[in-house]
Protein backbone atom coordinates (compact mmCIF):
# COMPACT_ATOMS: atom_id res chain seq x y z
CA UNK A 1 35.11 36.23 -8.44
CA UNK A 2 35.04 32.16 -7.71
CA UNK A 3 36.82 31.22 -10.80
CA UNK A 4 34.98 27.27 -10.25
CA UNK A 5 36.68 23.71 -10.98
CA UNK A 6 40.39 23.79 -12.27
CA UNK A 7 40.74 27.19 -10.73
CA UNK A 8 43.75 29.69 -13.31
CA UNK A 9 44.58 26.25 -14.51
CA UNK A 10 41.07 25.47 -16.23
CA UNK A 11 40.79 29.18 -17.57
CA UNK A 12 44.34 29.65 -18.99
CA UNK A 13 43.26 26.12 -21.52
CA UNK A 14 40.04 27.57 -22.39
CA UNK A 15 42.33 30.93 -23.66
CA UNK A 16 44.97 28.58 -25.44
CA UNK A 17 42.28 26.73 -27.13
CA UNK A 18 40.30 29.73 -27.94
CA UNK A 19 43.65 30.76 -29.45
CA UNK A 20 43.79 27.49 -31.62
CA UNK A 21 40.29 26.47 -32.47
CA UNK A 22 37.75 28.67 -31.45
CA UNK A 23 34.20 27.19 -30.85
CA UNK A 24 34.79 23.68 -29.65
CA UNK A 25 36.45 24.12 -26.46
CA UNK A 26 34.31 27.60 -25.70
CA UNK A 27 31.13 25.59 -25.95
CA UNK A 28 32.20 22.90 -23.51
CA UNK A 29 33.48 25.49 -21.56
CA UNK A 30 29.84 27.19 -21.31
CA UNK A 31 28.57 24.07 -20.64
CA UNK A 32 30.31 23.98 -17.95
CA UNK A 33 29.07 27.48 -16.77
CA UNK A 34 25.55 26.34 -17.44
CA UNK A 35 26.56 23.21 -14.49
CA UNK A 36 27.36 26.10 -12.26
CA UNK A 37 31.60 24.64 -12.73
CA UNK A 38 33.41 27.65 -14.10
CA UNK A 39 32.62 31.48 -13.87
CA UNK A 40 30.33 32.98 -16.77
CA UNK A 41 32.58 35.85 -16.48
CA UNK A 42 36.05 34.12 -16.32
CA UNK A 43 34.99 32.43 -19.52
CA UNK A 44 34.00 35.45 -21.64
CA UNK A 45 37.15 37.00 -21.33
CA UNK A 46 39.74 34.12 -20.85
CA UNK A 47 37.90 33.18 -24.06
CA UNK A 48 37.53 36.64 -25.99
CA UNK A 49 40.87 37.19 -25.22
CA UNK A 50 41.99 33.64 -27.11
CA UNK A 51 39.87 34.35 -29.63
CA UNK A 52 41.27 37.92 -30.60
CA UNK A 53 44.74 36.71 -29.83
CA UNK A 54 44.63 33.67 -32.39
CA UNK A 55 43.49 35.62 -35.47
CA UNK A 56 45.71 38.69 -35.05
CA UNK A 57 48.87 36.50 -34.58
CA UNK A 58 48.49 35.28 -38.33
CA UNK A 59 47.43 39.00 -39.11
CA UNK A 60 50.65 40.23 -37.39
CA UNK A 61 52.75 37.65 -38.42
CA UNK A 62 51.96 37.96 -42.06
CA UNK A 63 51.96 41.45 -42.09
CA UNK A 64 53.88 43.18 -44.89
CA UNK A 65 55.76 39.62 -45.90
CA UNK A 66 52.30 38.13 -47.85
CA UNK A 67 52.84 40.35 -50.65
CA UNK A 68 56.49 39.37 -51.44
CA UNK A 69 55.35 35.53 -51.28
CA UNK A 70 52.70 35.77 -53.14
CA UNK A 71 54.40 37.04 -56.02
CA UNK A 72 56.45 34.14 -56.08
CA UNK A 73 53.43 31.84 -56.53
CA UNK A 74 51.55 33.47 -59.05
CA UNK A 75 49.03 30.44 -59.38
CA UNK A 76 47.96 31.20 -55.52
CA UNK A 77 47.97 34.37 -56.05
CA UNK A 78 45.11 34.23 -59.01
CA UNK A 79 43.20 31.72 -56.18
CA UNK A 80 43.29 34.56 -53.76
CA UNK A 81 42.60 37.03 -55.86
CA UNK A 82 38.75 36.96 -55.00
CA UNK A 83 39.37 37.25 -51.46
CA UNK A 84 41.66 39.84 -51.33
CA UNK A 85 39.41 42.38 -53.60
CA UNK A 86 36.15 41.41 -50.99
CA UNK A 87 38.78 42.93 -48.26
CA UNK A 88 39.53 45.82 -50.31
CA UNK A 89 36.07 46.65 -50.90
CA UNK A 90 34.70 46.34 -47.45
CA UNK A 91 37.33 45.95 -45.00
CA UNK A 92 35.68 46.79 -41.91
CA UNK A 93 32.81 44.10 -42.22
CA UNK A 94 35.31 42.00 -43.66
CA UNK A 95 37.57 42.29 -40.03
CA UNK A 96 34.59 42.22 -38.28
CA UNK A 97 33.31 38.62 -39.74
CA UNK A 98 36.52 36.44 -39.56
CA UNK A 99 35.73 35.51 -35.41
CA UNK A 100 32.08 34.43 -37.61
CA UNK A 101 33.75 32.82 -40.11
CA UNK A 102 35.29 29.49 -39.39
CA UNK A 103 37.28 27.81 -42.15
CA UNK A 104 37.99 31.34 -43.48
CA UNK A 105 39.72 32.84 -39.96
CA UNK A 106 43.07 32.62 -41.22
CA UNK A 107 42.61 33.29 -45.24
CA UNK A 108 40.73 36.60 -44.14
CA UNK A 109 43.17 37.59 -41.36
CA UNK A 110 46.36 36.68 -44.77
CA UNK A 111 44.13 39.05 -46.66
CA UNK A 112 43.66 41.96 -44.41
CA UNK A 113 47.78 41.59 -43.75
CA UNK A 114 48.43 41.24 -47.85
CA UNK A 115 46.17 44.75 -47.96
CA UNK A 116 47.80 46.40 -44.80
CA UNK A 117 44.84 46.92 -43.21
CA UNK A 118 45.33 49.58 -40.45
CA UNK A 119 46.85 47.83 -37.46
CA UNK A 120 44.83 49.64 -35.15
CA UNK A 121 41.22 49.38 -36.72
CA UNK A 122 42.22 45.94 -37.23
CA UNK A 123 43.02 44.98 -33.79
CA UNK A 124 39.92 46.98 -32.28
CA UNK A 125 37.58 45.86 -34.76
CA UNK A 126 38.99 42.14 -34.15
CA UNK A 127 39.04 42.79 -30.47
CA UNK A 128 35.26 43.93 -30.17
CA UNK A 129 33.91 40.99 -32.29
CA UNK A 130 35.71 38.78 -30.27
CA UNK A 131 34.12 39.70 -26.86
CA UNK A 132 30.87 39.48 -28.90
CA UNK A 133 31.63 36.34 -29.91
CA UNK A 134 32.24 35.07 -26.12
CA UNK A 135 29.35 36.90 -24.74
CA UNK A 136 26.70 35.47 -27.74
CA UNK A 137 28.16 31.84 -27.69
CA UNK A 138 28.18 31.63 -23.71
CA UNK A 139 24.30 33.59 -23.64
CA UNK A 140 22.96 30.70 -26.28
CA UNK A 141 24.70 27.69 -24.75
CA UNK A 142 25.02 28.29 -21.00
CA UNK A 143 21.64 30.42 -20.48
CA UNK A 144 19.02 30.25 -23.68
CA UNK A 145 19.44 26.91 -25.16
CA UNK A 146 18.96 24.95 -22.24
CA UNK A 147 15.74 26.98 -20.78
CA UNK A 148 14.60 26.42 -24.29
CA UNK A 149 15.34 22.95 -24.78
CA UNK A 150 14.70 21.87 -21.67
CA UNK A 151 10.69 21.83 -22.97
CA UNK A 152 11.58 19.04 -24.95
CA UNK A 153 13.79 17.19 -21.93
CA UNK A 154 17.21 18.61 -22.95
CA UNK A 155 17.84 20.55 -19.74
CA UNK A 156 21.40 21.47 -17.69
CA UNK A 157 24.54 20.32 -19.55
CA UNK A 158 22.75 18.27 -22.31
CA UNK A 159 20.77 21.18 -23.32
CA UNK A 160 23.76 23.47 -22.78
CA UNK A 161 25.77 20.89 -25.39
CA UNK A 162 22.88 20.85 -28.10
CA UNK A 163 23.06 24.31 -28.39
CA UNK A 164 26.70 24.28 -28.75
CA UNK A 165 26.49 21.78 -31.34
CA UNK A 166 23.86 23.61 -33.25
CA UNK A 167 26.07 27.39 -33.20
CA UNK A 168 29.42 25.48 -34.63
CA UNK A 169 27.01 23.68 -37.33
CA UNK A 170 25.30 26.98 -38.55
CA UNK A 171 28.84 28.66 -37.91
CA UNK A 172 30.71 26.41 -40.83
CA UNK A 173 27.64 26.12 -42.89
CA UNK A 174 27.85 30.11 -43.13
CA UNK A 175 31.50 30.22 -43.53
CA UNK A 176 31.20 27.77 -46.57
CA UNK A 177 28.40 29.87 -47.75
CA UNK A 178 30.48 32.56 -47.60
CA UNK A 179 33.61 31.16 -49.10
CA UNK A 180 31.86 29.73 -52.10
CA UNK A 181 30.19 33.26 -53.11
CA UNK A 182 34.05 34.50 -52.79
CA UNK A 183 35.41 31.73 -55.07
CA UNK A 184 33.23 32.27 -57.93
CA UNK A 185 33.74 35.78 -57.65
CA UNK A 186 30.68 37.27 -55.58
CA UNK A 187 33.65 38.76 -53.90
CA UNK A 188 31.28 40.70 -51.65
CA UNK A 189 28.93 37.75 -51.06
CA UNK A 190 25.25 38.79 -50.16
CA UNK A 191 26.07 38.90 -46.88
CA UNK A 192 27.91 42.13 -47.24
CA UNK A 193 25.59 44.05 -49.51
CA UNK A 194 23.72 44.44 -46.30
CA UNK A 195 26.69 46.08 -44.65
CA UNK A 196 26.64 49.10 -46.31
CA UNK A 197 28.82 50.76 -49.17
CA UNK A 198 32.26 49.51 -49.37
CA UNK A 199 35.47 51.07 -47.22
CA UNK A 200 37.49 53.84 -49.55
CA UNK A 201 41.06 53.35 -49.82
């Protein structure tokens, strides 16, 4: 496998970042796979790997200590209160959106840890949506956005970026979507009643 410009260097920044922020430095990373400078491969898993990495560390890290903090702070604890029963209720979809969830990655990851969520479904469940997450993002922004765009004069790396931009936009909008059904109690959010009936304890 020709790993492309930077060589391990290159690839082991896209995983840190992918461990930090998510989207931002994947897309320019897939631009860069649509310029024919980094490995298509190399990039879905340096980044899948980031991306699972970074939201189980506050999962892990969290794990069985939330609870006894919480208490302390009963005013935060009313505030999460809405997020923590949409976990209960449907904790597999719930694990399954926080790599689709920006701005709720780390409050979803404190919830599933406040519930003790099974360390193994979480981590698999976490792990798969993840490489889904690489593989989707790179297919959009290095292959279909810019054979798409490139009708309208946005070809290579410029159409490759537009797309990029576009995912992260609908990405937050969603995630505020999402958090606002949570906060005024559509704990489920209308998302989720497609999902199916909720996980029993």
């Amino acid at each position: 496998m020709t790993l492309g410009v930077g060589g391990p260097v290159m690839y082991l920044g896209i995983l840190a970042a992918a461990m930090i922020e998510g989207e931002v430095t994947y897309v320019a990373a897939a631009a860069l796979v649509a310029e024919g400078r980094l490995n298509a491969l190399g990039v879905v898993l340096v980044g899948a790997a980031g991306a699972a990495m970074g939201d189980q560390l506050y999962f892990y890290l969290l794990r069985r200590r939330l609870a006894g903090w919480l208490a302390r702070f009963p005013v935060i604890d009313r505030r999460t209160r809405p997020l923590i029963d949409a976990v209960r209720r449907h904790q597999v979809a719930m694990v399954f959106l926080i790599r689709f969830a920006p701005g709720l990655r780390i409050a979803l990851a404190a919830a599933c840890a406040y519930l003790e969520v099974d360390a193994v479904l979480f981590s698999t469940l976490n792990a798969l949506a993840a490489l889904l997450w690489a593989v989707v993002l790179l297919a959009i922004v290095a292959y279909a956005g810019p054979a798409y765009l490139s009708r309208v004069g946005l070809s290579g790396w410029k159409g490759a970026v537009a797309s990029g931009l576009l995912i992260i936009a609908v990405l937050h909008i969603l995630g505020r979507i999402e958090r606002r059904h949570i906060q005024r109690g559509d704990s489920a959010g209308r998302t989720l009643d497609l999902m199916g009936p909720p996980t029993r304890e």
